[in-house]
N, C-alpha and C. Protein backbone atom coordinates (compact mmCIF):
# COMPACT_ATOMS: atom_id res chain seq x y z
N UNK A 1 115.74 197.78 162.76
CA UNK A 1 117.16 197.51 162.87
C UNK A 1 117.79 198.39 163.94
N UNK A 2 117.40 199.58 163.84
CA UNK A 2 118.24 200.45 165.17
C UNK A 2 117.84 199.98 165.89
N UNK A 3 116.62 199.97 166.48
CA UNK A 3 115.90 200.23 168.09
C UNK A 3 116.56 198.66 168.50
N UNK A 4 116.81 197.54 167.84
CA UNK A 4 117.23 196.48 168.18
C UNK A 4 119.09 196.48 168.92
N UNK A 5 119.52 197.68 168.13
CA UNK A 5 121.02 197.79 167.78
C UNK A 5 121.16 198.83 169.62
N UNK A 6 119.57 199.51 169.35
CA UNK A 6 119.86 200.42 170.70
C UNK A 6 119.47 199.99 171.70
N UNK A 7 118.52 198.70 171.60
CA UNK A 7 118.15 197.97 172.81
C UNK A 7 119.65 197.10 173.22
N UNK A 8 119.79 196.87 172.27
CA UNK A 8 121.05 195.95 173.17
C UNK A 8 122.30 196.61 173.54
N UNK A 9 122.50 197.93 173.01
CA UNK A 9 123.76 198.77 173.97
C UNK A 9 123.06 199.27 174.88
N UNK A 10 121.92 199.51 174.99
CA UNK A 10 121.43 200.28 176.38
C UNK A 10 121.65 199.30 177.78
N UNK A 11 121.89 197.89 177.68
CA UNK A 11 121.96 196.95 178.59
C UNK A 11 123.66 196.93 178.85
N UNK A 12 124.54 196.98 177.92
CA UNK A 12 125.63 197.14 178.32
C UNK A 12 126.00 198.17 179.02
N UNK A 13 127.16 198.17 179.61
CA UNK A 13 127.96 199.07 180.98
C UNK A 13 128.48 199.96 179.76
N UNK A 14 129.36 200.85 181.02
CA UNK A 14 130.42 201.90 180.34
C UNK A 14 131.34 201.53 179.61
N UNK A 15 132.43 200.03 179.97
CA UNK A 15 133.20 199.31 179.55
C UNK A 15 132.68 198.44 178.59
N UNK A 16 131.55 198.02 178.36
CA UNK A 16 131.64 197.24 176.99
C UNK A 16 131.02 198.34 175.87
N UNK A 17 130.40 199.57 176.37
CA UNK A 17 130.29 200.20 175.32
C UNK A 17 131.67 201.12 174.92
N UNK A 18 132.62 201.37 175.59
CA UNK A 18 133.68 201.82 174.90
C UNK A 18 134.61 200.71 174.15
N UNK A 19 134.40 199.38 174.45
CA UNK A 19 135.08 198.28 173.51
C UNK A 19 134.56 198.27 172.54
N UNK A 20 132.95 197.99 172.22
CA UNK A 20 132.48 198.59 171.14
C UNK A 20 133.06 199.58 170.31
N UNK A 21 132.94 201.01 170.72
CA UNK A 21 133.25 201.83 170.48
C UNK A 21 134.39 201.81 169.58
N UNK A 22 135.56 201.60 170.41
CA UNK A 22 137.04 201.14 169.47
C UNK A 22 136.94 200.65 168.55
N UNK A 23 136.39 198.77 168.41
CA UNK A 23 136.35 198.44 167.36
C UNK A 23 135.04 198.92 166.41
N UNK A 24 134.25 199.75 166.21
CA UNK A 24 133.90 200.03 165.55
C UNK A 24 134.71 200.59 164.54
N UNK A 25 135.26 201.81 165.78
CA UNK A 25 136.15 202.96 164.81
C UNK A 25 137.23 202.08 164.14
N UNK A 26 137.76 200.97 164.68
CA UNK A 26 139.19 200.56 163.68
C UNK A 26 138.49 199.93 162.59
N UNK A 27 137.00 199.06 162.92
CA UNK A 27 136.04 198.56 161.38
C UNK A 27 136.00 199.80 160.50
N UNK A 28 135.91 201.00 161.13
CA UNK A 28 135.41 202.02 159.88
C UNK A 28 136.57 202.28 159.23
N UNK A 29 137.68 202.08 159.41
CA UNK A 29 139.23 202.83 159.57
C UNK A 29 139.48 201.60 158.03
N UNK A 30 139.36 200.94 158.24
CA UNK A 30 139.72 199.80 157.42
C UNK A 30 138.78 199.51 156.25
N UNK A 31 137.04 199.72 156.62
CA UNK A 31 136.15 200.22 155.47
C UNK A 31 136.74 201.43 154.68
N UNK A 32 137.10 202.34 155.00
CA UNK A 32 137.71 203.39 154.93
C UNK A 32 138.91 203.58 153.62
N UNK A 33 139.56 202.62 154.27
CA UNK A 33 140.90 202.06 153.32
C UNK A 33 140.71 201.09 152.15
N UNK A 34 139.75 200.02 152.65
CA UNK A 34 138.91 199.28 151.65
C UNK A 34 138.64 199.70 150.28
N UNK A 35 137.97 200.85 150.62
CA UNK A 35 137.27 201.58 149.95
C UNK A 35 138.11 202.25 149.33
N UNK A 36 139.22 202.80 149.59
CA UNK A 36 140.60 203.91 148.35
C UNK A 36 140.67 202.72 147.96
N UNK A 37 141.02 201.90 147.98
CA UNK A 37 141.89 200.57 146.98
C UNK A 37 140.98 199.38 146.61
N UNK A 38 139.76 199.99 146.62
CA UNK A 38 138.35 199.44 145.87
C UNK A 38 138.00 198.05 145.87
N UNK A 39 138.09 197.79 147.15
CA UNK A 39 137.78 196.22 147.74
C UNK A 39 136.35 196.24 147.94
N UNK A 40 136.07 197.79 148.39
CA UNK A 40 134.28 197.42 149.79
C UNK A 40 133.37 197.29 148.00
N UNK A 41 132.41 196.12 148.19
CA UNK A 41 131.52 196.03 147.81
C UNK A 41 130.44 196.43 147.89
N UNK A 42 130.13 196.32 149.57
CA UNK A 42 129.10 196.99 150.22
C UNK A 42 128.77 198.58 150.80
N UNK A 43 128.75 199.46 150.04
CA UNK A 43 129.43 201.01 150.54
C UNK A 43 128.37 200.97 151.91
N UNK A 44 127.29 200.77 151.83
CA UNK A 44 126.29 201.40 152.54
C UNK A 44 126.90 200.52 153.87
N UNK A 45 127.59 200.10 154.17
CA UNK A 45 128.55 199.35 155.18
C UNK A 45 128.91 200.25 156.20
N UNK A 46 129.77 201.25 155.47
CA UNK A 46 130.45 202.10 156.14
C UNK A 46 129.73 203.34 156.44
N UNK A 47 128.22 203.41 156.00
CA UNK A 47 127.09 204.56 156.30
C UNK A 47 126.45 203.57 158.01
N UNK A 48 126.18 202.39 157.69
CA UNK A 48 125.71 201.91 159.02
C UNK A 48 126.77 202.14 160.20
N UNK A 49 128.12 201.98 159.80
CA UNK A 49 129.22 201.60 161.12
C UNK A 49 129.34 202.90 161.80
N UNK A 50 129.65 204.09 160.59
CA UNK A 50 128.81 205.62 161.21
C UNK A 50 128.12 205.91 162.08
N UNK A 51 126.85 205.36 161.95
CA UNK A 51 125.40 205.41 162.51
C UNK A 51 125.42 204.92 163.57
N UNK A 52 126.19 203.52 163.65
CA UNK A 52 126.17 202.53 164.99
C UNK A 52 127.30 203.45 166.28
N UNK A 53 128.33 204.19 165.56
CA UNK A 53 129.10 204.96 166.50
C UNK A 53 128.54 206.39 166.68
N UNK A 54 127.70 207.14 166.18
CA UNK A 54 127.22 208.00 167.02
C UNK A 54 126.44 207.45 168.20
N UNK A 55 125.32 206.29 167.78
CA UNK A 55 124.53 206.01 168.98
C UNK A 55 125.34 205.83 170.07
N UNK A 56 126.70 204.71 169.98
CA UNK A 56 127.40 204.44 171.48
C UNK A 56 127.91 205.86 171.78
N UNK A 57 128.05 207.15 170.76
CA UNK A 57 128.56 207.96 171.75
C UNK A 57 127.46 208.99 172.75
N UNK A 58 126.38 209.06 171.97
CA UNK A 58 125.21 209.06 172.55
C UNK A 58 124.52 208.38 173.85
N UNK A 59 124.97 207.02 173.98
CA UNK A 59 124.46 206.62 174.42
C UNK A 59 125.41 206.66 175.99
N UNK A 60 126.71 206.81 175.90
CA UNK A 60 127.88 206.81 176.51
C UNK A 60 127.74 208.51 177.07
N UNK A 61 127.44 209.15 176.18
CA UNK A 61 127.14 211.20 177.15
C UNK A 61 126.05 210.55 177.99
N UNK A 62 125.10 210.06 177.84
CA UNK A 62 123.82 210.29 178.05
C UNK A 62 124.23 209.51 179.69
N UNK A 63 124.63 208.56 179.53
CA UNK A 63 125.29 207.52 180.67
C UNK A 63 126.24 208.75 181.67
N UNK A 64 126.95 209.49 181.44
CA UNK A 64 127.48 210.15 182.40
C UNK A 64 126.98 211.50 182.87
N UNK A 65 125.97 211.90 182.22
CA UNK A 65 124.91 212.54 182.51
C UNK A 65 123.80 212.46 183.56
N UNK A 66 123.62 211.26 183.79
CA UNK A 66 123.10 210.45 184.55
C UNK A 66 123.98 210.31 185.70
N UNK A 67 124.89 209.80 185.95
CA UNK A 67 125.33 209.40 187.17
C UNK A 67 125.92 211.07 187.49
């Protein structure tokens, strides 16, 4: 599941990985809220959306590191 999640941001630019980026964080923002007023069903939801935003920020240092 990652290496799939990291193969396909490694092909995107600077600009679609910070669009990513955003909406991740407003998905987690709202899992987040979900979750006080006991909607999320799925907790382990908001452990992946976590996971998926360190890699773009990872993957986004690593990118300006480079150039």
């Amino acid at each position: 599941m990652k290496r799939e999640i990291l193969k396909s941001l490694r092909e995107k630019n600077d600009a679609d990985l910070l669009n990513n980026l955003k909406t991740d964080k407003d998905n987690l923002w709202q899992l987040k809220m979900d979750l006080a007023a006991g909607k999320v069903k799925n907790v382990s939801e908001i452990r992946k959306v976590r996971e998926r935003i360190a890699i773009i920020n990872t993957l986004i240092k690593e990118k300006s590191k480079v150039n």
